[in-house]
C-alpha atoms as a PDB file:
ATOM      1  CA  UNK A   1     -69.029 -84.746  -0.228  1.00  0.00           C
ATOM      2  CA  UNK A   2     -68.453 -82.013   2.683  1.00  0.00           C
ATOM      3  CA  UNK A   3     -66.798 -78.739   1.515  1.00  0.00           C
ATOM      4  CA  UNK A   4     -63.626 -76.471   2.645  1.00  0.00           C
ATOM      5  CA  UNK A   5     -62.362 -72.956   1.996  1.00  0.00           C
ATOM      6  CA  UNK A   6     -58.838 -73.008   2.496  1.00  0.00           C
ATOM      7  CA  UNK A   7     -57.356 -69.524   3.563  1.00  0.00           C
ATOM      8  CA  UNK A   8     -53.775 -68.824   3.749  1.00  0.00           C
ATOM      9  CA  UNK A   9     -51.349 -66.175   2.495  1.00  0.00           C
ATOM     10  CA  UNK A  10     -49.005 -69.033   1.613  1.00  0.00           C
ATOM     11  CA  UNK A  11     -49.809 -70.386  -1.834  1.00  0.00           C
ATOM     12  CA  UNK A  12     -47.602 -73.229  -0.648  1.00  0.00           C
ATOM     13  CA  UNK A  13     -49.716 -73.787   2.375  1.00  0.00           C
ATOM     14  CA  UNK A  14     -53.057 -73.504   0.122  1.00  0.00           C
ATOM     15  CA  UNK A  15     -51.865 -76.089  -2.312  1.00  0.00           C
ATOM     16  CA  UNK A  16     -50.525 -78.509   0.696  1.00  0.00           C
ATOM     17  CA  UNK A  17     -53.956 -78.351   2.720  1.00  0.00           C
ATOM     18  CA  UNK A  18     -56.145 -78.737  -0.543  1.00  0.00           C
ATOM     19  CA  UNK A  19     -54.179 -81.595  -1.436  1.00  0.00           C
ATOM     20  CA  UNK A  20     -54.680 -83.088   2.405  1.00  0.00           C
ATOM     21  CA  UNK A  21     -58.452 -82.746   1.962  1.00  0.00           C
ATOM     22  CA  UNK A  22     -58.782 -83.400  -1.574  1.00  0.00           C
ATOM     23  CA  UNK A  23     -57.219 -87.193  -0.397  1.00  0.00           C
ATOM     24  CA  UNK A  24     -59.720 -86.896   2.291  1.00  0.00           C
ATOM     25  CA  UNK A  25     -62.680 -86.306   0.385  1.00  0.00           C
ATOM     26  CA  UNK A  26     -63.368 -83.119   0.773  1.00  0.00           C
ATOM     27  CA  UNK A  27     -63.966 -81.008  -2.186  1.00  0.00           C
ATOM     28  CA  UNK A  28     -62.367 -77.890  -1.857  1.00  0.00           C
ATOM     29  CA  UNK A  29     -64.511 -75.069  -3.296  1.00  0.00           C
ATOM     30  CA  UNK A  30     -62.816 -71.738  -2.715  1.00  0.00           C
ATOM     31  CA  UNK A  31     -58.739 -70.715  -1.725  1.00  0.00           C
ATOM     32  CA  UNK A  32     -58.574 -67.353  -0.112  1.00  0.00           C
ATOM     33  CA  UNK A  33     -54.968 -65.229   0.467  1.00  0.00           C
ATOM     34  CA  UNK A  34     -56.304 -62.909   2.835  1.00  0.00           C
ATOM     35  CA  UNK A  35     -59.218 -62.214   5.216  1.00  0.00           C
ATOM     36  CA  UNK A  36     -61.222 -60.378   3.163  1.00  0.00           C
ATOM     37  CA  UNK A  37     -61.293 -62.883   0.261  1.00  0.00           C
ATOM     38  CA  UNK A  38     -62.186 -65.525   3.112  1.00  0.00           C
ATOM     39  CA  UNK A  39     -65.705 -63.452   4.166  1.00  0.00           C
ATOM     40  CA  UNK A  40     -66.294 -62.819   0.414  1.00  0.00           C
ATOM     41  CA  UNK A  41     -65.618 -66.483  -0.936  1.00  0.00           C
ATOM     42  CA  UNK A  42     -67.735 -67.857   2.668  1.00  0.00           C
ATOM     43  CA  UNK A  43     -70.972 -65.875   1.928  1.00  0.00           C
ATOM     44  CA  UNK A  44     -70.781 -66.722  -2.051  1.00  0.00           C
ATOM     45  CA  UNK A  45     -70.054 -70.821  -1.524  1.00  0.00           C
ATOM     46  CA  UNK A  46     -70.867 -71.318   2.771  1.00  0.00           C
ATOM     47  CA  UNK A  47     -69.022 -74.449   2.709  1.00  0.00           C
ATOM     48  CA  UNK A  48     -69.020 -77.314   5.855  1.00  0.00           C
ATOM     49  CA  UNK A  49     -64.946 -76.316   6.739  1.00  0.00           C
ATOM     50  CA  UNK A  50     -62.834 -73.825   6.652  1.00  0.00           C
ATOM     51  CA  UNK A  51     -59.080 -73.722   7.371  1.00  0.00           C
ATOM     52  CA  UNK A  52     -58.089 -69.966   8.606  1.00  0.00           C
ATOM     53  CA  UNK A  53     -54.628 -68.725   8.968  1.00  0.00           C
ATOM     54  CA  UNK A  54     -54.412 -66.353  11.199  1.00  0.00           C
ATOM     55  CA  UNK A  55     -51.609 -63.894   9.983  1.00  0.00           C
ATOM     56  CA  UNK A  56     -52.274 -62.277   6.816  1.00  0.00           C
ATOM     57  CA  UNK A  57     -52.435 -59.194   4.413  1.00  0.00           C
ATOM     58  CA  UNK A  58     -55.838 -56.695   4.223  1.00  0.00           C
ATOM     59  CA  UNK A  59     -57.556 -58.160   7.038  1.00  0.00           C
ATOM     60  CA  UNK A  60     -56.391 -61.511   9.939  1.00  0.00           C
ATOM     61  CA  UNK A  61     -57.965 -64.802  10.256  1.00  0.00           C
ATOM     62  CA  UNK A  62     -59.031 -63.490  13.335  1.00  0.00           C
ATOM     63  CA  UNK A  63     -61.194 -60.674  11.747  1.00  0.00           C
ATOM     64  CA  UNK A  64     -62.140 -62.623   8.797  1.00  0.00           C
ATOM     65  CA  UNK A  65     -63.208 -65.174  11.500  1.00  0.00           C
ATOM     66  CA  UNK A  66     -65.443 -62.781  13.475  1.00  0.00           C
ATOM     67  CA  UNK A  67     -66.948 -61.267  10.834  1.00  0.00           C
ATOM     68  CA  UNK A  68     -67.728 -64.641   9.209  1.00  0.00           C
ATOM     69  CA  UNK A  69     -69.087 -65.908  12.660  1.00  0.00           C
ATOM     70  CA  UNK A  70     -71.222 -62.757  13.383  1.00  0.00           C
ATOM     71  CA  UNK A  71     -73.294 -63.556   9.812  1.00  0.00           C
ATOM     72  CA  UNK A  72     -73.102 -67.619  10.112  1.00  0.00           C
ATOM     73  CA  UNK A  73     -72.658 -68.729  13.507  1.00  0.00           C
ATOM     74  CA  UNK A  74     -72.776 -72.192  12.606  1.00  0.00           C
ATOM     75  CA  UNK A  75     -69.833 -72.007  10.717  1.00  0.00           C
ATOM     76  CA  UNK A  76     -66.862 -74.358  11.068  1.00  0.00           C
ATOM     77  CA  UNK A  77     -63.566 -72.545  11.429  1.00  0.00           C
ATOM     78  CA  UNK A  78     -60.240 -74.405  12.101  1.00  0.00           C
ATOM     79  CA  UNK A  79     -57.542 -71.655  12.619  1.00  0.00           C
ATOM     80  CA  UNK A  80     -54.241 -72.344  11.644  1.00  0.00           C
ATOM     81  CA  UNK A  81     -51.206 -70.540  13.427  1.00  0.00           C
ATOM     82  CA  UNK A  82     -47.671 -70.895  13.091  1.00  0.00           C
ATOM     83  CA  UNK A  83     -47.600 -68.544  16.505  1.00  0.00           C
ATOM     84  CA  UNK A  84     -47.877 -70.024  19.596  1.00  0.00           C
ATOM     85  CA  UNK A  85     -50.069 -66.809  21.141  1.00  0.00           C
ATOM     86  CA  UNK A  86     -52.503 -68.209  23.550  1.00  0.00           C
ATOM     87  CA  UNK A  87     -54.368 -64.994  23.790  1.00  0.00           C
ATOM     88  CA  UNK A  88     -55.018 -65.382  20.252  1.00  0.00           C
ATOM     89  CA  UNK A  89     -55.894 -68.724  20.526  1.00  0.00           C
ATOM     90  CA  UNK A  90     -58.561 -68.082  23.709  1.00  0.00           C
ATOM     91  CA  UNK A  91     -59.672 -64.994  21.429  1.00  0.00           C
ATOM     92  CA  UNK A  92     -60.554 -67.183  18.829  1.00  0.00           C
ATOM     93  CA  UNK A  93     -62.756 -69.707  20.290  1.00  0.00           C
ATOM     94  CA  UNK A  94     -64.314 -67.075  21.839  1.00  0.00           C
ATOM     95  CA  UNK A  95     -65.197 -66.210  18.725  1.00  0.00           C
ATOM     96  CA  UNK A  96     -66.453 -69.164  18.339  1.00  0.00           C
ATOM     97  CA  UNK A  97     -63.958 -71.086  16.260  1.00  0.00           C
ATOM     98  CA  UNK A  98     -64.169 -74.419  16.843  1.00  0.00           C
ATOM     99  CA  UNK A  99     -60.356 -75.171  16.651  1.00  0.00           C
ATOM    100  CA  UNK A 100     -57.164 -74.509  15.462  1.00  0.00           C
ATOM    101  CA  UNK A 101     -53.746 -76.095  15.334  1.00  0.00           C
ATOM    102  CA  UNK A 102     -49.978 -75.298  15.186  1.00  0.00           C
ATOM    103  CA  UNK A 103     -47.771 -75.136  12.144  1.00  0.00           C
ATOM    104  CA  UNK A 104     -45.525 -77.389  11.597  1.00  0.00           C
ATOM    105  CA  UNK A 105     -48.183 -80.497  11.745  1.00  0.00           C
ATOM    106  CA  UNK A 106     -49.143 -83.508  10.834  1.00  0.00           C
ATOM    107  CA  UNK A 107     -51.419 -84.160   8.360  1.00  0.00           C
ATOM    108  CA  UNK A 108     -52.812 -87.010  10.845  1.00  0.00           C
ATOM    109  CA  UNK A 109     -52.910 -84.633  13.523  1.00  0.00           C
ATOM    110  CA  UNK A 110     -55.318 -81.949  11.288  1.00  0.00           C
ATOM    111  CA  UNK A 111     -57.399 -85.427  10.135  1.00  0.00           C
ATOM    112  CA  UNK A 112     -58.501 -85.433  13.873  1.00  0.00           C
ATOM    113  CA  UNK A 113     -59.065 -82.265  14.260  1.00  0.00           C
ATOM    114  CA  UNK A 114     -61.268 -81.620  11.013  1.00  0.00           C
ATOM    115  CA  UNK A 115     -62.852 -85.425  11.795  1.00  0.00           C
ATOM    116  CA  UNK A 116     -64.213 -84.212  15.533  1.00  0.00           C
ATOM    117  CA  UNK A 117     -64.981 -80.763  14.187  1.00  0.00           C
ATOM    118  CA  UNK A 118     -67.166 -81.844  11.139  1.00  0.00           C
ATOM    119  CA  UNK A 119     -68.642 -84.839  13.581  1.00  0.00           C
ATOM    120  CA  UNK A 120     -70.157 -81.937  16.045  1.00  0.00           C
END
């Protein structure tokens, strides 16, 4: 069963996307509020996914995604932004994030997503 940290500074948004891959069989292993929590809780568990929001408290899903990619660079990062910033979006898979999509969506439309990321 492949693994996800979800990280979001909406406790609504945690609970929705753990529920998503919960029905997808995923187990989730750690929830994270801001970026900080997301580097700890990756280095403790290193799970196959991880769902990043990118605007939140103490440190972004951008930093949290750098600084998680500069340790494990085969990690699996989805960011999730409700902005529609492309430079933010080019930063990111600069980074090396592998992909990220735009809230509101679908939870068909994140299935893809998580399906062709986890497949490479």
């Amino acid at each position: 069963m492949p693994s996800v940290l979800v990280v979001d500074d909406s406790s609504f948004m945690r609970t929705t996307l753990s529920n998503m891959f919960a029905k997808w069989g995923f187990e989730v292993v750690g929830k994270a509020s801001n970026g900080q929590e997301a580097i700890d809780l990756y280095k403790e568990l290193q799970p196959d996914l991880v769902t990043m929001d990118v605007t939140m408290p103490i440190l972004s899903g951008l930093e949290a995604a750098k600084e998680i990619l500069s340790e494990f660079p085969e990690a699996k990062i989805i960011m999730v932004t409700a902005l529609r910033q492309q430079r933010l979006i080019i930063e990111a898979l600069e980074l090396g994030v592998k992909d990220f999509i735009t809230k509101p969506f679908e939870p068909e439309q994140l299935k893809d997503i998580v399906d062709k990321v986890m497949s490479t």
